[in-house]
Protein backbone atom coordinates (compact mmCIF):
# COMPACT_ATOMS: atom_id res chain seq x y z
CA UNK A 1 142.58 240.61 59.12
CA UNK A 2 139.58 241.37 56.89
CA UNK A 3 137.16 238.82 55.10
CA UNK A 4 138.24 238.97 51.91
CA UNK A 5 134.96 240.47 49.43
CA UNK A 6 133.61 238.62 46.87
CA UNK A 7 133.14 240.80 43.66
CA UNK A 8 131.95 237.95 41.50
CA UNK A 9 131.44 234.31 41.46
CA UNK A 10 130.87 231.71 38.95
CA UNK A 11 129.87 228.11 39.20
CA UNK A 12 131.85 226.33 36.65
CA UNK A 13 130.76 222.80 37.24
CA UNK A 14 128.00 220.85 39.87
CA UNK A 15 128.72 216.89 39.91
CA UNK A 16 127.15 214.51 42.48
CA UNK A 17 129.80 215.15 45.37
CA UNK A 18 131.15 218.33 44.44
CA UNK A 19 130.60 221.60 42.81
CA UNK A 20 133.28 223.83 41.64
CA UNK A 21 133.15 227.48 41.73
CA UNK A 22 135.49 230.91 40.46
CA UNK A 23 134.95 233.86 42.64
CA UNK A 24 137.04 237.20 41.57
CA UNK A 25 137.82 238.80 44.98
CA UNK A 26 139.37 241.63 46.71
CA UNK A 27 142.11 240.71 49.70
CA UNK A 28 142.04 242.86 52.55
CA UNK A 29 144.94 244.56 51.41
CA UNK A 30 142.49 246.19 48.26
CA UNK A 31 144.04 243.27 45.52
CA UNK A 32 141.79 241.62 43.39
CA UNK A 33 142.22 238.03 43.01
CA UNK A 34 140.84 234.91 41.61
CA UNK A 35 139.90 232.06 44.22
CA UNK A 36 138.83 228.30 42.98
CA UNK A 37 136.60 226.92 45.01
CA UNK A 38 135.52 223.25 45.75
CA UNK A 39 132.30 222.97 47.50
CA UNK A 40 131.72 220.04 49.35
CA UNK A 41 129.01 219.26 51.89
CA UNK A 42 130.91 217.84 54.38
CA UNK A 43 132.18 214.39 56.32
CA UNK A 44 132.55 212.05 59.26
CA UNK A 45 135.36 210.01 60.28
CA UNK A 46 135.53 207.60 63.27
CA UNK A 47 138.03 205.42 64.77
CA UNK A 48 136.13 202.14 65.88
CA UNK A 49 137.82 200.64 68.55
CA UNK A 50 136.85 197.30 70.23
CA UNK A 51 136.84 195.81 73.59
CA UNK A 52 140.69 194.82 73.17
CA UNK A 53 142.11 197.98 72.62
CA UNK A 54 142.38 197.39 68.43
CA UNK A 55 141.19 199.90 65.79
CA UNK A 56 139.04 198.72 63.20
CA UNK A 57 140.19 200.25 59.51
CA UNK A 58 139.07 200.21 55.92
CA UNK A 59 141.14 199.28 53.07
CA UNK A 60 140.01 200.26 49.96
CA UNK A 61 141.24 201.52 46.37
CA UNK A 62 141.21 205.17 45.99
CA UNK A 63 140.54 206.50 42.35
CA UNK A 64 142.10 209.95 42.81
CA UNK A 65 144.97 208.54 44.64
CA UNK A 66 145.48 205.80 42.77
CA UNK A 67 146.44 202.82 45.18
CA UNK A 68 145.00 200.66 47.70
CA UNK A 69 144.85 203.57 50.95
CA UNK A 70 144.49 201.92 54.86
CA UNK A 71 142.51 204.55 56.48
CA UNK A 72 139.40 204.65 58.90
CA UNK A 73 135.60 204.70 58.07
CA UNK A 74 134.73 207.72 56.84
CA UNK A 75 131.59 209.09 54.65
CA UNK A 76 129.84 212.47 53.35
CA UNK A 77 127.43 214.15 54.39
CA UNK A 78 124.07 213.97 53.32
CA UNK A 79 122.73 217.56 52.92
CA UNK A 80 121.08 218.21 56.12
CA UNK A 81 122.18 215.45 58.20
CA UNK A 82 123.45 215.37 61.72
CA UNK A 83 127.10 214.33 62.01
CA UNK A 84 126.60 212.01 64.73
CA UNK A 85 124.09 210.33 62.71
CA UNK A 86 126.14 210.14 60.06
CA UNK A 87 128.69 208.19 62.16
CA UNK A 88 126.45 205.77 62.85
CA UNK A 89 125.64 205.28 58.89
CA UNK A 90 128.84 205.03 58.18
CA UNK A 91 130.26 202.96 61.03
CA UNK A 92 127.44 200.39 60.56
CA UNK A 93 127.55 200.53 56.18
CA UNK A 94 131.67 200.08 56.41
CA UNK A 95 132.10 197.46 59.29
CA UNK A 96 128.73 196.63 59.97
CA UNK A 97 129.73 197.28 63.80
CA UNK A 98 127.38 199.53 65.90
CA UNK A 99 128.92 201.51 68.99
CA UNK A 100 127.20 202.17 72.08
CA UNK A 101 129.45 205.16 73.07
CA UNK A 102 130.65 207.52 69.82
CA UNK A 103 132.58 210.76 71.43
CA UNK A 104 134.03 213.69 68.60
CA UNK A 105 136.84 214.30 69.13
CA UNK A 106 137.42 217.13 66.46
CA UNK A 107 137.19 218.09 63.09
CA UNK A 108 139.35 219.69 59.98
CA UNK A 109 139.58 221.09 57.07
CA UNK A 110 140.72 219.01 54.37
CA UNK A 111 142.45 221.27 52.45
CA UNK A 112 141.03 225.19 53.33
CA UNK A 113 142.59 226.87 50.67
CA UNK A 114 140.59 225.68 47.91
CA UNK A 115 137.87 223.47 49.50
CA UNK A 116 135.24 223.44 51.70
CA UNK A 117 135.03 220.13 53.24
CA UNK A 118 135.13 219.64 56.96
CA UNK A 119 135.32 215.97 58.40
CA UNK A 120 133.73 215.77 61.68
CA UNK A 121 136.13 213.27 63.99
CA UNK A 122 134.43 210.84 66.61
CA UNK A 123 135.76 208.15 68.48
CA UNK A 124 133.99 204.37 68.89
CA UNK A 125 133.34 202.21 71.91
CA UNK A 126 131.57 199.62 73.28
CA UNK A 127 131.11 197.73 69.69
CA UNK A 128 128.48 195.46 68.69
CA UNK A 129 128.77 193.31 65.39
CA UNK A 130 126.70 193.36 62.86
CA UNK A 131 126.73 192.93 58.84
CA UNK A 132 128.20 195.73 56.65
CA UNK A 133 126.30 196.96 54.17
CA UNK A 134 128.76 198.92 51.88
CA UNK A 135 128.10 201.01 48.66
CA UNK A 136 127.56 198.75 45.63
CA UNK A 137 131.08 200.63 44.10
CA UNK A 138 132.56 199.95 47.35
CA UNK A 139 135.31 196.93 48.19
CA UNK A 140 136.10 197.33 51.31
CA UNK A 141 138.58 195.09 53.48
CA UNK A 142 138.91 194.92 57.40
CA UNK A 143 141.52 195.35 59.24
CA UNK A 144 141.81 195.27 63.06
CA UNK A 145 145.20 196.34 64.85
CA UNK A 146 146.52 197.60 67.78
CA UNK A 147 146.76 201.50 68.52
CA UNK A 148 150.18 201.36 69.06
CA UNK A 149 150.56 199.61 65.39
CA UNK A 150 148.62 202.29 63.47
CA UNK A 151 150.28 204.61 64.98
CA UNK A 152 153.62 203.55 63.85
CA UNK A 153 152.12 202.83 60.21
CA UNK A 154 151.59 206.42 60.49
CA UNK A 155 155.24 207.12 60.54
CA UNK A 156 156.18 204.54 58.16
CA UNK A 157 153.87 206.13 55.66
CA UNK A 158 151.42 203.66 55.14
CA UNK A 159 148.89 205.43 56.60
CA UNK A 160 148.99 208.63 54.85
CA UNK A 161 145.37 209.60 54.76
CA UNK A 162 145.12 212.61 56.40
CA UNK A 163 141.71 212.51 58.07
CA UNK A 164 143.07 208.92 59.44
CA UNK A 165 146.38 210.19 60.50
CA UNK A 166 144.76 213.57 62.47
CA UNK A 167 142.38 211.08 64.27
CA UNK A 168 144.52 208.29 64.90
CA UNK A 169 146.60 211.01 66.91
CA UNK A 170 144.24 212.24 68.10
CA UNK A 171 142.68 209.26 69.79
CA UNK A 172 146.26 208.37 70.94
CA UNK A 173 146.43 211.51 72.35
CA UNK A 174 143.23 210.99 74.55
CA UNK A 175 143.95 207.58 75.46
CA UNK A 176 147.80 208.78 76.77
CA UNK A 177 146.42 211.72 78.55
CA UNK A 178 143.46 209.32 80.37
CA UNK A 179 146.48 207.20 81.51
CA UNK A 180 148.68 209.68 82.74
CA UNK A 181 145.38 211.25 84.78
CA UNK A 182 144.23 207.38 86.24
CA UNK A 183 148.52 207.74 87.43
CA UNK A 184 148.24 210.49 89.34
């Protein structure tokens, strides 16, 4: 399968996070077709988790969605700047916790059919408190759980963000498969 070929493109709007763009193309099958764009410059996510074995997550009100979301500390990009670095920001601006071991674990596509956003996913360890130091349009609220918990808000639907959901997983995942290997 071919790339498809831009003919033309168009930027239709630039805004502080995102940009929006029209680009006529032809599939690899010779149509010619119109593709939306939303250009984004990227995020990091990170599931903090502390010397008990709980996740630290943000609670916050999301405009677009338009309720209160539970998910984990996240943040863009700045253009330029190294993803790990980022996580750091981000961990330390959100919780105000610093970690002295930050793994990725992954990374996605938030929605690849019309944007270009990809979150970079790390795990946190070995926290240190500190004082957050959030946005000034940010309320956040803390919340520490167990794994186990999040992961079956996850399947209640209360967690339904889907950065938080993919890592959450994903960190059960690792944790499950480095208990299973200490077994054997």
């Amino acid at each position: 399968m071919d790339a498809e070929k831009v003919r033309s493109s168009r930027r239709v709007y630039q805004g502080q996070l995102i940009d929006l763009r029209v680009d006529q193309v032809e599939t690899s099958n010779g149509l010619e077709a119109i593709r939306e764009v939303i250009e984004h410059p990227g995020a990091v996510a990170v599931v903090p988790v502390d010397e008990r074995g709980q996740v630290i997550l943000v609670q916050q009100y999301r405009h677009a969605a338009g309720k209160v979301i539970l998910e984990i500390p996240a943040g863009t990009l700045k253009i330029g700047e190294d993803p790990l670095e980022a996580v750091r920001r981000e961990l330390r601006e959100e919780t105000g916790f610093e970690a002295r071991h930050i793994v990725r674990i992954g990374g996605l596509y938030t929605a690849p059919s019309f944007n270009t956003e990809y979150i970079h996913l790390y795990l946190a360890t070995d926290l240190t408190p500190g004082l957050a130091a959030t946005d000034a349009d940010e309320v956040i609220e803390l919340l520490r759980i167990p794994l186990a918990e999040a992961i079956n808000l996850i399947r209640a639907g209360s967690i339904d963000d889907s950065k938080s959901v993919s890592a959450l997983l994903l960190v059960n995942l690792i944790i499950t498969e480095q208990a299973t290997a200490r077994k054997t």
